[in-house]
N, C-alpha and C. Protein backbone atom coordinates (compact mmCIF):
# COMPACT_ATOMS: atom_id res chain seq x y z
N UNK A 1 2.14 -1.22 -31.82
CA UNK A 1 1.17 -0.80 -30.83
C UNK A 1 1.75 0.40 -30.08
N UNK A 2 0.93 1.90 -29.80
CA UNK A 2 1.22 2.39 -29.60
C UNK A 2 1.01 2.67 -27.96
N UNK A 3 1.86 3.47 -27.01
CA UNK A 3 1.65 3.47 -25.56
C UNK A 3 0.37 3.70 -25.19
N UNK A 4 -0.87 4.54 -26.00
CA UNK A 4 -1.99 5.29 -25.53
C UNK A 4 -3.13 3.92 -25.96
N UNK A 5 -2.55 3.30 -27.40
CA UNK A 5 -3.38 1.74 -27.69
C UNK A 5 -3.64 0.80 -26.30
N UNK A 6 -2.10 0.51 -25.78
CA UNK A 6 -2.07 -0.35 -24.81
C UNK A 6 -2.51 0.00 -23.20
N UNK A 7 -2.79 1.47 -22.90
CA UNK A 7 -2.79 2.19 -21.99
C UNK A 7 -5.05 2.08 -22.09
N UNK A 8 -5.37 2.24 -23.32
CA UNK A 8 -6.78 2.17 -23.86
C UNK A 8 -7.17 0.72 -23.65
N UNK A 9 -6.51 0.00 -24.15
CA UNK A 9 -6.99 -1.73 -23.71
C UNK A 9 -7.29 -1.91 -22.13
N UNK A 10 -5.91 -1.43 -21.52
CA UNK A 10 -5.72 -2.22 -20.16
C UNK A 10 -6.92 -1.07 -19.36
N UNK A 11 -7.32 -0.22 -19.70
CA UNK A 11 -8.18 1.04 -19.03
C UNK A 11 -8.96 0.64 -19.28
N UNK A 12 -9.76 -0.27 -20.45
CA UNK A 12 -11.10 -0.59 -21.10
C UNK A 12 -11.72 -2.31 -19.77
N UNK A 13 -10.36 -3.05 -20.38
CA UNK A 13 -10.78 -4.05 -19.15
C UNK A 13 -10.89 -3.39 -17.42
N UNK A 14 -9.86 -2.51 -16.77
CA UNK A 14 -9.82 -2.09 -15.68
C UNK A 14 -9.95 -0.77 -15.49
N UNK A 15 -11.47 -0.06 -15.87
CA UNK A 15 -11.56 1.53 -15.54
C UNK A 15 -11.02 1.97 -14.30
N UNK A 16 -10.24 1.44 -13.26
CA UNK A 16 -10.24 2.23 -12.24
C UNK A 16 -9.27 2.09 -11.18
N UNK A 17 -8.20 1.42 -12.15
CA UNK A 17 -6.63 0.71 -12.16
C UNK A 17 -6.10 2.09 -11.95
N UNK A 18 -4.57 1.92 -11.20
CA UNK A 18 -3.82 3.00 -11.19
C UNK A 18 -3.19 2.15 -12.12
N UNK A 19 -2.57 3.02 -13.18
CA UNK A 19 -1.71 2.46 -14.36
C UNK A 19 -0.67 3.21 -15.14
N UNK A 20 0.59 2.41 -15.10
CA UNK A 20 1.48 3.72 -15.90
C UNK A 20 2.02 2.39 -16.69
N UNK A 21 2.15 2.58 -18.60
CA UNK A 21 2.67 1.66 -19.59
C UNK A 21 4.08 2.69 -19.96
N UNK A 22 4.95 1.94 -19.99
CA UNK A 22 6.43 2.24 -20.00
C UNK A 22 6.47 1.95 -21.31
N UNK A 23 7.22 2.21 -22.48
CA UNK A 23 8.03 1.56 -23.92
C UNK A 23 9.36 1.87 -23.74
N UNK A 24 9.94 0.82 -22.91
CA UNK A 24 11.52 0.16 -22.23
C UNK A 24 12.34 0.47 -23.37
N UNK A 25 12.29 0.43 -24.40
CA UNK A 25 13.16 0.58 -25.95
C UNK A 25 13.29 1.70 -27.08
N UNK A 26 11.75 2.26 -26.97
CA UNK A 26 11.32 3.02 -27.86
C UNK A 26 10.97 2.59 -29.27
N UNK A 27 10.87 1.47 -29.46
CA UNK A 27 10.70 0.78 -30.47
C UNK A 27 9.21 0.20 -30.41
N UNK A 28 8.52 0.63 -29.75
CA UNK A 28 7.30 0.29 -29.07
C UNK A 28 7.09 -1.32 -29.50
N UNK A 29 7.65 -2.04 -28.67
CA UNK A 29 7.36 -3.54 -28.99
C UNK A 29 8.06 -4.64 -27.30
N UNK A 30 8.82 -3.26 -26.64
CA UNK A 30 9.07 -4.24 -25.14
C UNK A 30 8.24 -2.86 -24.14
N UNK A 31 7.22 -3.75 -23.54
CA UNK A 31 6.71 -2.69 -22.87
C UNK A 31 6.74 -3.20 -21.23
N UNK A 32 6.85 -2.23 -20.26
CA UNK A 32 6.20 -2.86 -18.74
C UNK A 32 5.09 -2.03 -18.47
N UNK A 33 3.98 -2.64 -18.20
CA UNK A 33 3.18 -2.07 -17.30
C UNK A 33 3.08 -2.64 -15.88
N UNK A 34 2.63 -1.30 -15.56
CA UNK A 34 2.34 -1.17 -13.52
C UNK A 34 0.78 -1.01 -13.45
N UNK A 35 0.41 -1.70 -12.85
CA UNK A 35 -0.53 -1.43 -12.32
C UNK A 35 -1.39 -2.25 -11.22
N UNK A 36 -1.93 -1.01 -10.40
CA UNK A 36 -2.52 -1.48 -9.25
C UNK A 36 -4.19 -1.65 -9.20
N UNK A 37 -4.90 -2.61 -9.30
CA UNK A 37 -6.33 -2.74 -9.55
C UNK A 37 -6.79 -3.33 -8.53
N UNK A 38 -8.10 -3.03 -7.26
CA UNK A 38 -8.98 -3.59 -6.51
C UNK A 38 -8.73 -5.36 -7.17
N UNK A 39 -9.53 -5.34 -8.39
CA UNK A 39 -9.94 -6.64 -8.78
C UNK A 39 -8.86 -7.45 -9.07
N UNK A 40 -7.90 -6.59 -9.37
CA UNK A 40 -6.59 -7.92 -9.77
C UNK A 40 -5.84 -8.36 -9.08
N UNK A 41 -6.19 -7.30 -7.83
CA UNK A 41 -5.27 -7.51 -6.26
C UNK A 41 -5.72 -8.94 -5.54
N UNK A 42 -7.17 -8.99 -5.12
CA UNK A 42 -8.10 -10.33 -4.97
C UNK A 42 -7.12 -11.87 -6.04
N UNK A 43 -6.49 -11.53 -6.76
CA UNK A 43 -6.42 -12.72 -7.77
C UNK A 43 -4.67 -13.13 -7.33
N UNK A 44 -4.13 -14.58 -7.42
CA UNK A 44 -3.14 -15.28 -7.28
C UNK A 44 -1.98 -14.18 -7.95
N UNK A 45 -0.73 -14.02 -8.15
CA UNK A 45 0.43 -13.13 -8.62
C UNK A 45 0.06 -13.96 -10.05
N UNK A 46 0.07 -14.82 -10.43
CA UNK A 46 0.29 -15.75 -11.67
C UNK A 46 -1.08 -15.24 -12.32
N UNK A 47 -2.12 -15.35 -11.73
CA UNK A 47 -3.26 -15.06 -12.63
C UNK A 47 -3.33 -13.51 -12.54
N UNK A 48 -2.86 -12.97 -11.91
CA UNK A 48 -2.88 -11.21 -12.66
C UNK A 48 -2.40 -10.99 -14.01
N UNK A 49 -1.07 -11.54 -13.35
CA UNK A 49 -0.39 -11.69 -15.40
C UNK A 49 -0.84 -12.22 -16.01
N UNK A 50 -1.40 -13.08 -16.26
CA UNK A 50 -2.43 -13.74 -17.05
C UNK A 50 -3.50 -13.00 -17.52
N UNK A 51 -3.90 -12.52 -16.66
CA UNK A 51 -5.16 -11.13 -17.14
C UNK A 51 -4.50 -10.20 -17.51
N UNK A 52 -3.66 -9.50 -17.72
CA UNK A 52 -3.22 -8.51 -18.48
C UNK A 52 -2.60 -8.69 -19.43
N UNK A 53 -1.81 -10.09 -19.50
CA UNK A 53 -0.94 -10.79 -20.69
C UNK A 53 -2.25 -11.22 -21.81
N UNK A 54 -3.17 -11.80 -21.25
CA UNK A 54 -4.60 -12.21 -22.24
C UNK A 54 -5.07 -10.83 -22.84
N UNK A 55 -4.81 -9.47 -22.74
CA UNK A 55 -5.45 -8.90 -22.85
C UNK A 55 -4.75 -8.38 -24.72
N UNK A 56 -3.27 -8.57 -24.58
CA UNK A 56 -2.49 -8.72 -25.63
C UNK A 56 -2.41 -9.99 -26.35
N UNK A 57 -2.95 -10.57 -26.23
CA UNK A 57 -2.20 -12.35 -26.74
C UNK A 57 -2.38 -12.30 -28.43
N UNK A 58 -3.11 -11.68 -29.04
CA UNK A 58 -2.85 -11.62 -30.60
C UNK A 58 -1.59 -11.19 -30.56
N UNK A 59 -1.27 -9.72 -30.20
CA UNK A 59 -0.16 -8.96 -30.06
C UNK A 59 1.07 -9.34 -30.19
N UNK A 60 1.09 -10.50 -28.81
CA UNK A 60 2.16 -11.17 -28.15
C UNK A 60 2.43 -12.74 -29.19
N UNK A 61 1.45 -13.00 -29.71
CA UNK A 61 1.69 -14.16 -30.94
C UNK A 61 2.48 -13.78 -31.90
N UNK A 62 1.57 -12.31 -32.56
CA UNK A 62 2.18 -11.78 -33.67
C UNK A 62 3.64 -11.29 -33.70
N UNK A 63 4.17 -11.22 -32.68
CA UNK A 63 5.81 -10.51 -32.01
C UNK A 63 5.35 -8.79 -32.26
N UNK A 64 3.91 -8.42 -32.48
CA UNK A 64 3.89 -6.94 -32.63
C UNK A 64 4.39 -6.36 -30.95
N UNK A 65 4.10 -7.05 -30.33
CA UNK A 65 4.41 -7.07 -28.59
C UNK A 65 5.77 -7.79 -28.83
N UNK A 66 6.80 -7.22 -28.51
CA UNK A 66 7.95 -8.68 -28.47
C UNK A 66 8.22 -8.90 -26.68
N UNK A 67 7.83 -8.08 -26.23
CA UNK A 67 8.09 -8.61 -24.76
C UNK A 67 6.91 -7.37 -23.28
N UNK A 68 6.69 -8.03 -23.00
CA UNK A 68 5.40 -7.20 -21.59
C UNK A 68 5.90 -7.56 -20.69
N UNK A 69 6.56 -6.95 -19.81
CA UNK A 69 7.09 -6.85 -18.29
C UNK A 69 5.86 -6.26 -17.74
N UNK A 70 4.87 -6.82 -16.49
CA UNK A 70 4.03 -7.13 -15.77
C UNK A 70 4.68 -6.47 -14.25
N UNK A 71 3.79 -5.34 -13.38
CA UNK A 71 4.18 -5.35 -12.41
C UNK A 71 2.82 -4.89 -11.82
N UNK A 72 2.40 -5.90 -11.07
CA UNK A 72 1.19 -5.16 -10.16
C UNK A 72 1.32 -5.32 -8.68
N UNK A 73 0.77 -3.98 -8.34
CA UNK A 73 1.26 -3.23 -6.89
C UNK A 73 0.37 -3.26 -6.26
């Protein structure tokens, strides 16, 4: 998965997120994203990640994701 794939997902669920996707390795498979969203701000710390972790979960099954570091601001 490439940075602009995962940058296109998380933009598709949240048009209007401030968002920056990191590839921590260059191996594009440990990524962190940041991001700050109205709607995800409203939601528990646990269920944000959850909404952005769901948004990969084939990904994250397949090990094509081997690791998503989560930071919302």
């Amino acid at each position: 998965m490439t940075q602009e794939q995962m940058q296109q997902r998380i933009s598709e669920a949240y048009p209007e997120a401030d968002l920056v996707v990191m590839d921590l390795t260059g191996t594009q498979d440990h990524w962190e994203v940041r991001i700050s969203d109205k709607t995800l701000n409203e939601l528990p710390r646990i269920k944000r990640h959850k909404a952005i972790m769901g948004l990969f979960s084939e990904e994250l099954a397949s090990g094509e994701v081997h690791a998503l570091s989560i930071r919302t601001l």
